[in-house]
C-alpha atoms as a PDB file:
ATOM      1  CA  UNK A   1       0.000   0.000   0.000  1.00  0.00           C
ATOM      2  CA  UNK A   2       1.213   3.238  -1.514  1.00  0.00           C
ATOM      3  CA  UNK A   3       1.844   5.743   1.724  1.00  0.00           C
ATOM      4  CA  UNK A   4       2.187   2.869   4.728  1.00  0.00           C
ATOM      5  CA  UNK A   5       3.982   4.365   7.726  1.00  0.00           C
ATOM      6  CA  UNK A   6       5.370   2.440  10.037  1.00  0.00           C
ATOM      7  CA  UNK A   7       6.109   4.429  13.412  1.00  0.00           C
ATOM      8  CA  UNK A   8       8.443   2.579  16.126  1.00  0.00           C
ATOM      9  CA  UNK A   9       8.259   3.398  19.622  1.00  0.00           C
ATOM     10  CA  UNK A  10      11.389   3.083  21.445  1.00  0.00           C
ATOM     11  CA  UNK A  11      12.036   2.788  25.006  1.00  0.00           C
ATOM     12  CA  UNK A  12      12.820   5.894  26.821  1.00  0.00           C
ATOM     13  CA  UNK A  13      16.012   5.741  28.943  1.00  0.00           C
ATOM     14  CA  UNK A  14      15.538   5.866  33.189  1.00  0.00           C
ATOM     15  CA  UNK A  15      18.901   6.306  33.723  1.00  0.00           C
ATOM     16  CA  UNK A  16      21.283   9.950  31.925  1.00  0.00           C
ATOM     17  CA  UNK A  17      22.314   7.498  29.031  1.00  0.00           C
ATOM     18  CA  UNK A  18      21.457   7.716  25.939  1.00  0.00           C
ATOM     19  CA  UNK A  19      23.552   4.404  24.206  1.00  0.00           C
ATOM     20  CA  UNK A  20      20.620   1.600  24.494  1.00  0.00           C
ATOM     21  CA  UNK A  21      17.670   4.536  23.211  1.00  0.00           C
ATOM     22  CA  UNK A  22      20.334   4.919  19.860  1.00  0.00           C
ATOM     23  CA  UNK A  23      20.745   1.190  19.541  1.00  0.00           C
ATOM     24  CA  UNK A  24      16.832   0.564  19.014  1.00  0.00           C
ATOM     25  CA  UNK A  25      16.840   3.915  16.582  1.00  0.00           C
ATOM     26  CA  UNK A  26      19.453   2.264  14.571  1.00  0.00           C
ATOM     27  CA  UNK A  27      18.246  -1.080  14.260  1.00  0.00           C
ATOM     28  CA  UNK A  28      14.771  -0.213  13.365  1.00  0.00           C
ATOM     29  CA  UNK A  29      15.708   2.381  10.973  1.00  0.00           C
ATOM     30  CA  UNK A  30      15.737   0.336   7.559  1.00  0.00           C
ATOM     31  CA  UNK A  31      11.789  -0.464   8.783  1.00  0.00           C
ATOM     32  CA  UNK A  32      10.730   2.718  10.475  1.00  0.00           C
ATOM     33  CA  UNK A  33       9.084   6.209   8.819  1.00  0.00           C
ATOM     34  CA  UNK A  34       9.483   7.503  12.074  1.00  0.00           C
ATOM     35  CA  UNK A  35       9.968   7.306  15.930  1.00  0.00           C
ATOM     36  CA  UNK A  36       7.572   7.727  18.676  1.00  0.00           C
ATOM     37  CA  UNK A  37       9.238   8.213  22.253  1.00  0.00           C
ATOM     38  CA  UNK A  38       6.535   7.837  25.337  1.00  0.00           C
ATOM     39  CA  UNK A  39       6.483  10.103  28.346  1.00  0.00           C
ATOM     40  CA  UNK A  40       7.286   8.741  31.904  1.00  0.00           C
ATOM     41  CA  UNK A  41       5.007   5.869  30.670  1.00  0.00           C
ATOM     42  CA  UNK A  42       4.253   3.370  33.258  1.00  0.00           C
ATOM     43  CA  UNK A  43       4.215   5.898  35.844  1.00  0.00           C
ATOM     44  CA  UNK A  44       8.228   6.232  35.790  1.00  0.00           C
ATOM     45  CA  UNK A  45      10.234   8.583  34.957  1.00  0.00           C
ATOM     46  CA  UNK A  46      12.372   8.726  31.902  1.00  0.00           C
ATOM     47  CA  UNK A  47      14.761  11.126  29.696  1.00  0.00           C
ATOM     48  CA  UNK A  48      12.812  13.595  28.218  1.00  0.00           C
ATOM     49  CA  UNK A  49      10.685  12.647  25.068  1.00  0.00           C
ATOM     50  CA  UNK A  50      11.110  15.639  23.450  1.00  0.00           C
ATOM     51  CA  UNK A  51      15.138  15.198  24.014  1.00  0.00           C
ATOM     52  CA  UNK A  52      14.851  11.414  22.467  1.00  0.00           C
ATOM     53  CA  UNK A  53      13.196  13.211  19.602  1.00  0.00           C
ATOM     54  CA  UNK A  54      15.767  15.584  18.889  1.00  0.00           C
ATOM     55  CA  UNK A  55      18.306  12.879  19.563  1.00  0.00           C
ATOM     56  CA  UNK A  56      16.145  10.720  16.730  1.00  0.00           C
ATOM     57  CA  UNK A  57      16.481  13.811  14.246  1.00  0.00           C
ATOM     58  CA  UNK A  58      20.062  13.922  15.181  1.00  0.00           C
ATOM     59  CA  UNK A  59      20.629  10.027  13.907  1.00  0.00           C
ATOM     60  CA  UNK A  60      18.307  11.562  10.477  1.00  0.00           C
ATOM     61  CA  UNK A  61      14.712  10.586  11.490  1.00  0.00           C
ATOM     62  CA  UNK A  62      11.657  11.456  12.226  1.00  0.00           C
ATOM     63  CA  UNK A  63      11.083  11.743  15.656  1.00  0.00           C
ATOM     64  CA  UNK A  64       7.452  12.125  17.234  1.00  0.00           C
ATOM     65  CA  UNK A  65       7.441  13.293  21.009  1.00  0.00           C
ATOM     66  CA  UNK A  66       4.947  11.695  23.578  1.00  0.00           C
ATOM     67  CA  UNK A  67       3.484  14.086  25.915  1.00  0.00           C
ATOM     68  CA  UNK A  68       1.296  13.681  28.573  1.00  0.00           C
ATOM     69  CA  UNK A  69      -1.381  15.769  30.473  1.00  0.00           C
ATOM     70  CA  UNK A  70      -0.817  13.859  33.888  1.00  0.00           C
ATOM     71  CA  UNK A  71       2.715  15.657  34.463  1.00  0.00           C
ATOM     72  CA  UNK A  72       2.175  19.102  33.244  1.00  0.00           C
ATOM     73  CA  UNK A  73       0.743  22.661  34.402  1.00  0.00           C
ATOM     74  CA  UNK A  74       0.277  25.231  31.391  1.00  0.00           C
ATOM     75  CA  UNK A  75       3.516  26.482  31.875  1.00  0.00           C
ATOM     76  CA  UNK A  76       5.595  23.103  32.045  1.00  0.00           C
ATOM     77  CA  UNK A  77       3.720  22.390  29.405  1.00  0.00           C
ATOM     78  CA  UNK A  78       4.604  25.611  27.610  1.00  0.00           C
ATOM     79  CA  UNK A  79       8.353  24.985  28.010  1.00  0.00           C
ATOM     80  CA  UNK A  80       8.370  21.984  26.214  1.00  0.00           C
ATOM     81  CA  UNK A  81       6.637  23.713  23.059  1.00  0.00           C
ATOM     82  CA  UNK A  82       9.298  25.841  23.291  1.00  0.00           C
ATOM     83  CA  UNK A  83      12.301  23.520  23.676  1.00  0.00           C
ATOM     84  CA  UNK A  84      10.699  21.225  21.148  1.00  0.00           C
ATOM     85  CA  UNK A  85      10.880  24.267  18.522  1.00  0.00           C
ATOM     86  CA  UNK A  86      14.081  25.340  19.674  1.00  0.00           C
ATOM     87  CA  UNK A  87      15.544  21.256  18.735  1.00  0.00           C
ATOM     88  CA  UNK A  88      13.076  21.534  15.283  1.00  0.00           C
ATOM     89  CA  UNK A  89      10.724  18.882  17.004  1.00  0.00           C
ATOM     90  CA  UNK A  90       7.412  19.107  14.940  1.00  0.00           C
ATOM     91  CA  UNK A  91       5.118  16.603  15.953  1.00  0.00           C
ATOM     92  CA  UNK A  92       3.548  15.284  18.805  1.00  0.00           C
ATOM     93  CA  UNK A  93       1.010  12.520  20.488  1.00  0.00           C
ATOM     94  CA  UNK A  94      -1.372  13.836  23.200  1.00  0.00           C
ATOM     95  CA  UNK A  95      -2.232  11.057  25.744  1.00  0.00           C
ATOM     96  CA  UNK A  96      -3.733  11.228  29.257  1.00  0.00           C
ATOM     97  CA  UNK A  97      -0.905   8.708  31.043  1.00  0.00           C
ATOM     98  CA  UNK A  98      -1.175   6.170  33.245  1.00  0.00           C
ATOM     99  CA  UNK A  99      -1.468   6.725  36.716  1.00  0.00           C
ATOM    100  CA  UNK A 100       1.968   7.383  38.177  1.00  0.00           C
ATOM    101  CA  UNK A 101       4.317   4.665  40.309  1.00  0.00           C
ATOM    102  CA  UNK A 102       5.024   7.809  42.820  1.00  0.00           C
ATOM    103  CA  UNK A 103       3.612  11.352  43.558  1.00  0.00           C
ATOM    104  CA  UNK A 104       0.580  12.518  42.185  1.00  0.00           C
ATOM    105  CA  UNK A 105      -1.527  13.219  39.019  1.00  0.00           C
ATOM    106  CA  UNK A 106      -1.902  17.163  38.327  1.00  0.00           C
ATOM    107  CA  UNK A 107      -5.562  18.641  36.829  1.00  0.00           C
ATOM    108  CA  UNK A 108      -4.716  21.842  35.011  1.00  0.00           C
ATOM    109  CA  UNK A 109      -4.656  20.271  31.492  1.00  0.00           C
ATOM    110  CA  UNK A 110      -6.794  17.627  29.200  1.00  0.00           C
ATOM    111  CA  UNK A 111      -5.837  16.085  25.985  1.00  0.00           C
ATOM    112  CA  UNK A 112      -7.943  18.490  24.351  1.00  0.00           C
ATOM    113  CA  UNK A 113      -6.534  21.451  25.929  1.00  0.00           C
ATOM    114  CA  UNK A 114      -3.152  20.613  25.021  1.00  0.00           C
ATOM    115  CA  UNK A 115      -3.852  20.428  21.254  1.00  0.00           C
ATOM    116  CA  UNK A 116      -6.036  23.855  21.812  1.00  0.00           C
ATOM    117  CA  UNK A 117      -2.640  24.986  23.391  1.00  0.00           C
ATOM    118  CA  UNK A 118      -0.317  23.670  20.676  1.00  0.00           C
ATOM    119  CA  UNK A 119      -2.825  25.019  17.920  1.00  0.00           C
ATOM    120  CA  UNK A 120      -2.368  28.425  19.361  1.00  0.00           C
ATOM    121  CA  UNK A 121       1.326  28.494  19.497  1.00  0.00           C
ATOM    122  CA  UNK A 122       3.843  29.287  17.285  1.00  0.00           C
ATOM    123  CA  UNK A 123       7.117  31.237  17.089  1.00  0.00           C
ATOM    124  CA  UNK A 124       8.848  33.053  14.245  1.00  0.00           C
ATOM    125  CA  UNK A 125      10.880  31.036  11.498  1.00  0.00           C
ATOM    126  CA  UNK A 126       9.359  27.767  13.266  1.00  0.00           C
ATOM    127  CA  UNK A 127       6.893  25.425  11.037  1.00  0.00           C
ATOM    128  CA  UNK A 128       3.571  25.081  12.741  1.00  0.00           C
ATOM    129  CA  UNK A 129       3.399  21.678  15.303  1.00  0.00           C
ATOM    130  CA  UNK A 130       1.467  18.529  13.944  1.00  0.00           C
ATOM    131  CA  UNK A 131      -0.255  17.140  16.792  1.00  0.00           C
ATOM    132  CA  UNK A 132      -2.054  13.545  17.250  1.00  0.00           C
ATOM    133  CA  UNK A 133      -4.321  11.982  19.816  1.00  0.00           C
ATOM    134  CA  UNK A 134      -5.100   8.436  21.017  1.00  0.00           C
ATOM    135  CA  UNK A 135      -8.131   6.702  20.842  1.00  0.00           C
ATOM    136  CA  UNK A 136      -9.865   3.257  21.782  1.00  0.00           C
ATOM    137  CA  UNK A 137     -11.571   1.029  19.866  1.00  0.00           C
ATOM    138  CA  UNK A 138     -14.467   2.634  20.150  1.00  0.00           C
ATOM    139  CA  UNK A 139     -16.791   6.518  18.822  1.00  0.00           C
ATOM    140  CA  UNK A 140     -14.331   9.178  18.649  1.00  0.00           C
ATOM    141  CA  UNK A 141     -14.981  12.652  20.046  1.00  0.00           C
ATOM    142  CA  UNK A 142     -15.150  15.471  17.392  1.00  0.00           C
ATOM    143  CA  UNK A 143     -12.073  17.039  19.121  1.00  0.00           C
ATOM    144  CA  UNK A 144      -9.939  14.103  18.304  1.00  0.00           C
ATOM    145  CA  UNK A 145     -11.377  14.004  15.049  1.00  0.00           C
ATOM    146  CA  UNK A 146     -10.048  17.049  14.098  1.00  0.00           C
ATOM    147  CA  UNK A 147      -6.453  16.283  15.374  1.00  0.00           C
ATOM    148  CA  UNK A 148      -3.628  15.781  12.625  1.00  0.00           C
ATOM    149  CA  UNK A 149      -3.718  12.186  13.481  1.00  0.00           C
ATOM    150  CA  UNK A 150      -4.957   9.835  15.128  1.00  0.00           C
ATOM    151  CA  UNK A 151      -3.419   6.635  16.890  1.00  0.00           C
ATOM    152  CA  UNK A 152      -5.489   3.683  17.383  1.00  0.00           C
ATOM    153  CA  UNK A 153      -5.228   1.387  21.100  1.00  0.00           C
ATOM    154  CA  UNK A 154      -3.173  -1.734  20.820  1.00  0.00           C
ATOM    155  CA  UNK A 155      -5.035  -4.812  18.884  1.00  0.00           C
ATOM    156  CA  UNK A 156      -4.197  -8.423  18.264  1.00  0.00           C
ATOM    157  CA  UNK A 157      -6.844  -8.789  15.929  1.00  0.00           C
ATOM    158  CA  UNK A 158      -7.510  -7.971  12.292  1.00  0.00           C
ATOM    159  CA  UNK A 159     -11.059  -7.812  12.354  1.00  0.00           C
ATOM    160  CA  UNK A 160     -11.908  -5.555  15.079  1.00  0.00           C
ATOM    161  CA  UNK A 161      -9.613  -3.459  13.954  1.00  0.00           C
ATOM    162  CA  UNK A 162     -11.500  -3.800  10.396  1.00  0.00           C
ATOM    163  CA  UNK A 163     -14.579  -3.202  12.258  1.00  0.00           C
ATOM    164  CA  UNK A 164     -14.028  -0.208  14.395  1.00  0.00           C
ATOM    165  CA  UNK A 165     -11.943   1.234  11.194  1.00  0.00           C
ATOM    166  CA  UNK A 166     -15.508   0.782   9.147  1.00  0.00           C
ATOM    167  CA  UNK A 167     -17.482   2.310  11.995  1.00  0.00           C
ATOM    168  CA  UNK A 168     -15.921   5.953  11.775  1.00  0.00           C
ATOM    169  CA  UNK A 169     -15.501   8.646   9.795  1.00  0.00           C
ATOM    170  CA  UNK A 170     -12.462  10.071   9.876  1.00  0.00           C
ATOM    171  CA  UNK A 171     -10.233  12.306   7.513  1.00  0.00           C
ATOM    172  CA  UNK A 172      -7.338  12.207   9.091  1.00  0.00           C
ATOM    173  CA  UNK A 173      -4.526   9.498   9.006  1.00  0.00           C
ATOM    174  CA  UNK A 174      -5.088   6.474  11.226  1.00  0.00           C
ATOM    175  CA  UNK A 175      -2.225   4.201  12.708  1.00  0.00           C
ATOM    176  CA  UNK A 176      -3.241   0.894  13.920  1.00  0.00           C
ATOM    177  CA  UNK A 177      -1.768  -0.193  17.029  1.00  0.00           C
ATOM    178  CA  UNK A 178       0.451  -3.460  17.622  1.00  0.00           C
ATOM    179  CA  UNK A 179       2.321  -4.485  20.139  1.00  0.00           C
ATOM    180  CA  UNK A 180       4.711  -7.366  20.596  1.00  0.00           C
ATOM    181  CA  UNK A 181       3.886  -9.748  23.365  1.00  0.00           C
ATOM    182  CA  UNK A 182       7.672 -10.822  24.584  1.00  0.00           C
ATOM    183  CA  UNK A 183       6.574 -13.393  27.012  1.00  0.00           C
ATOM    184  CA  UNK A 184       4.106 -15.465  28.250  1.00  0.00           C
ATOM    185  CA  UNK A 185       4.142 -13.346  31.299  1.00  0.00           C
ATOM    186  CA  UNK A 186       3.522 -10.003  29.316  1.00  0.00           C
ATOM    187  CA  UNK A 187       0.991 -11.934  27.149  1.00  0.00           C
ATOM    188  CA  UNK A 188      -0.833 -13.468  30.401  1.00  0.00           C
ATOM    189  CA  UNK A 189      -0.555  -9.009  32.475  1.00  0.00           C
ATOM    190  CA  UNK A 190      -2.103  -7.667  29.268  1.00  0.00           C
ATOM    191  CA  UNK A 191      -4.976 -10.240  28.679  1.00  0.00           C
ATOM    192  CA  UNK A 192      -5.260  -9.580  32.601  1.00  0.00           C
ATOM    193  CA  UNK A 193      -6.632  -5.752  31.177  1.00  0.00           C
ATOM    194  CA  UNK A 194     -10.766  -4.822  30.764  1.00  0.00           C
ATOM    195  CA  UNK A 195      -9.634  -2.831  27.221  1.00  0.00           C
ATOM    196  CA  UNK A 196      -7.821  -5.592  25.644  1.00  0.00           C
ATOM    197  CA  UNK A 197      -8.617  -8.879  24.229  1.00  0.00           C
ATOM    198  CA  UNK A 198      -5.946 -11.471  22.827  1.00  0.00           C
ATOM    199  CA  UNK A 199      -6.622 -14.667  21.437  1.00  0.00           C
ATOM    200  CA  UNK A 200      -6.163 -17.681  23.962  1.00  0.00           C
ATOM    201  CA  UNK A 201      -4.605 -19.509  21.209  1.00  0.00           C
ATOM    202  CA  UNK A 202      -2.021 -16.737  21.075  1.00  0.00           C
ATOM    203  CA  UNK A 203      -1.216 -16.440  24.887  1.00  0.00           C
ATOM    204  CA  UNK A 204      -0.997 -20.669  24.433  1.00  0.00           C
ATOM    205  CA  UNK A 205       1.644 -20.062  21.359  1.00  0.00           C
ATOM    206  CA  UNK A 206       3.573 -17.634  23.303  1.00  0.00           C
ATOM    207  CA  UNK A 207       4.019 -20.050  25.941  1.00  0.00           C
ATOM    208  CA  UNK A 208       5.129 -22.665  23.847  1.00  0.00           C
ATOM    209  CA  UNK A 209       7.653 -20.452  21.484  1.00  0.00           C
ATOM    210  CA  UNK A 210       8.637 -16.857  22.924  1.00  0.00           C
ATOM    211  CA  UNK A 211       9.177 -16.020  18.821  1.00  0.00           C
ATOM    212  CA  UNK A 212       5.342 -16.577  18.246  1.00  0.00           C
ATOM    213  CA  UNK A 213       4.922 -12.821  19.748  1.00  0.00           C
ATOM    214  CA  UNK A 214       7.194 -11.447  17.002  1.00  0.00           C
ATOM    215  CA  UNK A 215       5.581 -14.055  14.389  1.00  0.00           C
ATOM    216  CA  UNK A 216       2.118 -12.603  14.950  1.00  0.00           C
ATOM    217  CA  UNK A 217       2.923  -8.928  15.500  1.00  0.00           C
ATOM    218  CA  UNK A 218       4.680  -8.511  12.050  1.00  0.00           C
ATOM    219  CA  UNK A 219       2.214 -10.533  10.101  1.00  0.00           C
ATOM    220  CA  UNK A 220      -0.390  -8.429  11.769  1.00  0.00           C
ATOM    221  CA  UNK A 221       1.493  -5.533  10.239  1.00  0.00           C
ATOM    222  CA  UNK A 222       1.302  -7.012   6.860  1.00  0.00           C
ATOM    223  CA  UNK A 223      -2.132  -7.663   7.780  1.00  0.00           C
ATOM    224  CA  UNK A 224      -2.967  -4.394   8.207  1.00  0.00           C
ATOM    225  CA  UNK A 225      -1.108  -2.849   5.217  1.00  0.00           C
ATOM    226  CA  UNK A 226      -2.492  -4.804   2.520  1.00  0.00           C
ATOM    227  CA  UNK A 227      -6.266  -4.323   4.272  1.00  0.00           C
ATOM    228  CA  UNK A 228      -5.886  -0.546   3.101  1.00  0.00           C
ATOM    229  CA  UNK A 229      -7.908   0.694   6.051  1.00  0.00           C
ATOM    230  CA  UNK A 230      -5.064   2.297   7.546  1.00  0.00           C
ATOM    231  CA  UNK A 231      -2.300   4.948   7.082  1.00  0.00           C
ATOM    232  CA  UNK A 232       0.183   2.706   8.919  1.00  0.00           C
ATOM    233  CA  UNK A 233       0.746   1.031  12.607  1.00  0.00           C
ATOM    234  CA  UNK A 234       2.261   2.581  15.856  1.00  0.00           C
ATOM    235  CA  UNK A 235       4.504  -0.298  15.837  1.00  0.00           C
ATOM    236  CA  UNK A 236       5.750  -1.434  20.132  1.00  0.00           C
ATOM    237  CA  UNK A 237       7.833  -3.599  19.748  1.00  0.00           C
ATOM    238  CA  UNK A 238       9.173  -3.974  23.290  1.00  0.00           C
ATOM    239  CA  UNK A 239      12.195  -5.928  23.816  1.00  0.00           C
ATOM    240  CA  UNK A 240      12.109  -7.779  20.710  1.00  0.00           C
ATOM    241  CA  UNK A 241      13.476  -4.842  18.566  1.00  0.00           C
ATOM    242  CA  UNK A 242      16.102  -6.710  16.687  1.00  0.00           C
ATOM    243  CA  UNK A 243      13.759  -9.469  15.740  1.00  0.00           C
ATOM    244  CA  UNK A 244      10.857  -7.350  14.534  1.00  0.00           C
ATOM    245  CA  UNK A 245      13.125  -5.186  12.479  1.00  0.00           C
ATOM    246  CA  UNK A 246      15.174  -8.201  10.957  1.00  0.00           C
ATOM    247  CA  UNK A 247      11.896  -9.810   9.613  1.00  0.00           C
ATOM    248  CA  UNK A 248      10.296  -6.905   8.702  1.00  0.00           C
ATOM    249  CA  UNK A 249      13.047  -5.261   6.754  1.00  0.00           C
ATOM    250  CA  UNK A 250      12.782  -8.724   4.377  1.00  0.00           C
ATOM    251  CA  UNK A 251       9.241  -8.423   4.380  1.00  0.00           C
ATOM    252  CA  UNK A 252       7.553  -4.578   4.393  1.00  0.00           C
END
């Protein structure tokens, strides 16, 4: 399919190095269209998203900072416009964030706010920011209709993903989500969640053969490509980096 992006999120350091964050941007470079660095996901806190980005620019990609309303007041929030345009970072992904591991949750911004904010901002010789929201499988607000994009909860199946995809309008592009399960252990935590369903006879392959993850991940990628319904995937491929990229680069 003409125009299929494949964006890889890569893991976020938690420590002031930068060498493992560069390894998964070179590796997944022959596959990726761009990079998508999360925020203090998980609750913990990491190196600066919008500093991965610029680092991903730096290495001659696209890079696509993660930033969350959980952490921010207006002004925090306003500083990292500000630094992003100051390191040429263009785009970003709105999300809410999990709940954090310590401290506590602030209330001064929304998702929707944000883009409102980023919408209004701008600063001389600086190209206007492209920003996204997340959404579930499910109706999507106006508001997040009329983001630049749109990224689409994590699925491990191609027909509910067909059949949300065929129950919304939208005119914006759409990235599917997939995520690698790693282990049997990941596979069994995320089946364990109310907003996500994966096949049993998935969780029973993982078990048998920790490559089954990787197996169904990228042919759910090639899935979803030659299906048409999407503009690409928000591709998570956890620890399994090098595998994902060495099968995909043979087969995108």
């Amino acid at each position: 399919m003409p125009g299929f992006e494949v964006v890889c999120e890569v893991e976020p350091p938690t420590r002031p190095d930068l060498k493992r964050v560069r390894h998964q941007i070179g590796v997944m470079s022959p596959i990726a269209d761009a990079f998508l660095i999360p925020d203090n996901h998980i609750g913990r806190a990491t190196v600066s998203s919008v500093a991965v980005a610029n680092e991903v620019q730096a290495m001659g990609s696209r890079g696509i900072a993660c930033l969350n309303s959980r952490d921010r007041n207006l002004l925090g929030f306003r500083r990292d416009l500000l630094t992003a345009a100051a390191y040429g970072v263009e785009q970003f992904l709105f999300v809410h964030g999990d709940d954090p591991a310590e401290g506590a949750r602030t209330s001064q911004l929304t998702v929707r706010t944000m883009i409102e904010q980023a919408r209004e901002t701008s600063y001389p010789g600086c190209n206007q920011f492209q920003v996204g929201a997340a959404t579930r499988l499910r109706a999507v607000p106006r508001w997040k209709a009329e983001a630049d994009f749109l990224y689409v909860q994590v699925s491990y199946d191609l027909d509910e993903l067909l059949r949300w995809r065929d129950s919304v309008s939208l005119d914006i592009p759409v990235y599917a989500g997939v995520m690698v399960l790693a282990s049997a252990k990941m596979a069994h935590n995320l089946a364990a969640l109310p907003q996500l369903t994966i096949p049993e006879t998935l969780i029973d392959a993982v078990e048998r053969d920790q490559d089954a993850g990787v197996d169904h991940a990228c042919e759910l990628i090639l899935s979803i490509r030659d299906s048409g319904a999407f503009d690409g995937v928000h591709l998570i491929p956890v620890s399994r980096y090098r595998q994902v990229a060495a099968r995909l680069e043979r087969e995108l």
